[in-house]
Protein backbone atom coordinates (compact mmCIF):
# COMPACT_ATOMS: atom_id res chain seq x y z
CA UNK A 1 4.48 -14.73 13.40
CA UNK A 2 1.52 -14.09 11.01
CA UNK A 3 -0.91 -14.11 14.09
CA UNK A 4 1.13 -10.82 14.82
CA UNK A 5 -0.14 -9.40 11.65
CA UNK A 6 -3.27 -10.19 11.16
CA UNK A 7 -3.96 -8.57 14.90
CA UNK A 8 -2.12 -5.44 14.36
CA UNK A 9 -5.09 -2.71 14.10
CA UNK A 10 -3.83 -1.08 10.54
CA UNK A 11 -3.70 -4.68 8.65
CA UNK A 12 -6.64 -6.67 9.74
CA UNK A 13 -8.49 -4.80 7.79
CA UNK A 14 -6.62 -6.39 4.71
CA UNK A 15 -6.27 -9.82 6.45
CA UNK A 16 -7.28 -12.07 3.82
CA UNK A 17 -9.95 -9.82 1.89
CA UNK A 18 -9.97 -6.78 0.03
CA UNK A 19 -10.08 -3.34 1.90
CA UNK A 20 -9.81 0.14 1.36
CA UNK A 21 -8.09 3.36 2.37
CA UNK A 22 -8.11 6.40 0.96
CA UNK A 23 -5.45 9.45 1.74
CA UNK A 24 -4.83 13.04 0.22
CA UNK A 25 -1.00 12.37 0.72
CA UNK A 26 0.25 14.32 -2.64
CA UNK A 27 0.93 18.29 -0.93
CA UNK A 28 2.04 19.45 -4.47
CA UNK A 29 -1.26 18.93 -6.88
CA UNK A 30 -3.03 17.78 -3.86
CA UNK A 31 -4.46 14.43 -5.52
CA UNK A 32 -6.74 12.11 -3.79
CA UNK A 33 -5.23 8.36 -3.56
CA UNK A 34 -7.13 5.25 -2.78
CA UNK A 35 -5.39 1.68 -1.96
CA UNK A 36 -7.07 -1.22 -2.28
CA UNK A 37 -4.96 -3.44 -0.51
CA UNK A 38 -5.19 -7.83 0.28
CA UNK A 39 -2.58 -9.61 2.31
CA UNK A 40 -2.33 -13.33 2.77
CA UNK A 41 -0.99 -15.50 5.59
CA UNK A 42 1.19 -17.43 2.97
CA UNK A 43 2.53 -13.96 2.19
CA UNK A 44 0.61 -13.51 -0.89
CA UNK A 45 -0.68 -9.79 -1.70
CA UNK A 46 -2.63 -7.68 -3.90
CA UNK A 47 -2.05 -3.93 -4.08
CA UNK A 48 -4.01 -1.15 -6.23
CA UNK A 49 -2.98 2.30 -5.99
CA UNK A 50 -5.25 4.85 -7.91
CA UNK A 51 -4.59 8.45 -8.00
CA UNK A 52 -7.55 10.78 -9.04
CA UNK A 53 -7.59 14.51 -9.62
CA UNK A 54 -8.01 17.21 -7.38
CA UNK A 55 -9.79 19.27 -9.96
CA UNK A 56 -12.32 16.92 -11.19
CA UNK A 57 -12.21 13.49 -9.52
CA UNK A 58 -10.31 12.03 -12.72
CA UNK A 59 -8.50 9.19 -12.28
CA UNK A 60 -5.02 10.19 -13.46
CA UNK A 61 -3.45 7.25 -12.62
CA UNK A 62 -3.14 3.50 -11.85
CA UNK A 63 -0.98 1.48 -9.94
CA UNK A 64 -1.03 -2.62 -9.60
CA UNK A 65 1.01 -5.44 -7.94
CA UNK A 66 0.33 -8.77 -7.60
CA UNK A 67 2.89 -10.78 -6.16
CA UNK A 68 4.11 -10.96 -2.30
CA UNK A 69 4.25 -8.45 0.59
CA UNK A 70 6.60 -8.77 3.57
CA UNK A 71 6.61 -6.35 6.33
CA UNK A 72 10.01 -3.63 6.24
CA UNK A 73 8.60 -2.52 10.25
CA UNK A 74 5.91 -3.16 12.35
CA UNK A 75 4.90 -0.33 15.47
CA UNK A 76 1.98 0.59 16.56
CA UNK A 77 1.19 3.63 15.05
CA UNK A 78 3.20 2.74 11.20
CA UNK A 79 3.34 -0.20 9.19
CA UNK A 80 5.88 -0.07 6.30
CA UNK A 81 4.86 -3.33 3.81
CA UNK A 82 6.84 -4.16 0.83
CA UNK A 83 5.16 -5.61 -2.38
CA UNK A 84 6.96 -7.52 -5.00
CA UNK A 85 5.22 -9.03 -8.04
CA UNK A 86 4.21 -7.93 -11.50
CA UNK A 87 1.93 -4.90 -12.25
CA UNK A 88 -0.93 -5.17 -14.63
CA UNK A 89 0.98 -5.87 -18.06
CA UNK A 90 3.73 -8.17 -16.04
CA UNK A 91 6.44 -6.33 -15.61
CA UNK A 92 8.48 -6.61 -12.56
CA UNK A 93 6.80 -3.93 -9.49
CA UNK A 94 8.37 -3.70 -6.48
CA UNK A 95 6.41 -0.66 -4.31
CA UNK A 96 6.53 0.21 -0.96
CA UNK A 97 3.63 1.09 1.14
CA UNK A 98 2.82 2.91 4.44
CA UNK A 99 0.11 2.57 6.78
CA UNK A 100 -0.29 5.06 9.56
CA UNK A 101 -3.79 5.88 11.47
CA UNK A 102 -4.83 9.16 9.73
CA UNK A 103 -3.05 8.28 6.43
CA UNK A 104 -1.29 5.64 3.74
CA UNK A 105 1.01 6.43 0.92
CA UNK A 106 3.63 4.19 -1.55
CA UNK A 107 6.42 4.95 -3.16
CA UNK A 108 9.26 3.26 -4.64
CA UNK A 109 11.25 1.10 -3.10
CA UNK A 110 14.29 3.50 -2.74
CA UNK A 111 11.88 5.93 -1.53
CA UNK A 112 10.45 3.88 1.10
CA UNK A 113 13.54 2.28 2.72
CA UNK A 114 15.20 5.67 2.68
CA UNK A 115 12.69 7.00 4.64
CA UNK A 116 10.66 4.56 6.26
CA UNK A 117 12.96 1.57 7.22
């Protein structure tokens, strides 16, 4: 079943090593976000979500979770992956995050399996 993931086009670039993917997803200030983003094949995961300013390239704000991913649904133009884990102080994260070709954006959990499940 992993084979499946690692060869879908939107996640082999996180199969087992950090990538990258950047978005302007936010339509009301219009933020840039970048996610730095690792999946294992024992289901381990790494997920960084940093928001920076539209003004002045800032970063206004940091997201992390280390922990597990599992996929919420798999086609072939949108990947929903949810990560559960501990964010940087370790506290309990649980985000949900969204691949699709021209753009990626997380949410909560509630968020995500209200609209993306």
């Amino acid at each position: 079943m992993r084979d499946e993931f690692s060869a879908h086009p939107l996640l082999a670039p996180f199969w087992q090593k950090f990538g990258v993917r950047s978005s302007k997803s936010d339509s009301l200030t219009l933020n840039d976000f970048t996610y730095t983003l690792r999946l294992d094949d024992d289901g381990g995961a790494e997920l960084e979500e940093q928001e920076f300013s539209y003004h002045d390239s800032s970063l206004v704000a940091s997201r992390i979770v280390k922990g597990r991913w599992s996929a919420v649904k798999m086609e072939p133009q949108k990947v929903v992956l949810r990560f559960s884990g501990v964010d940087g102080a370790g506290a309990p994260a649980d985000r949900i995050l969204v691949l699709l070709p021209d753009d990626v954006f997380s949410g909560t959990v509630e968020w995500g399996l209200k609209h993306h499940s």
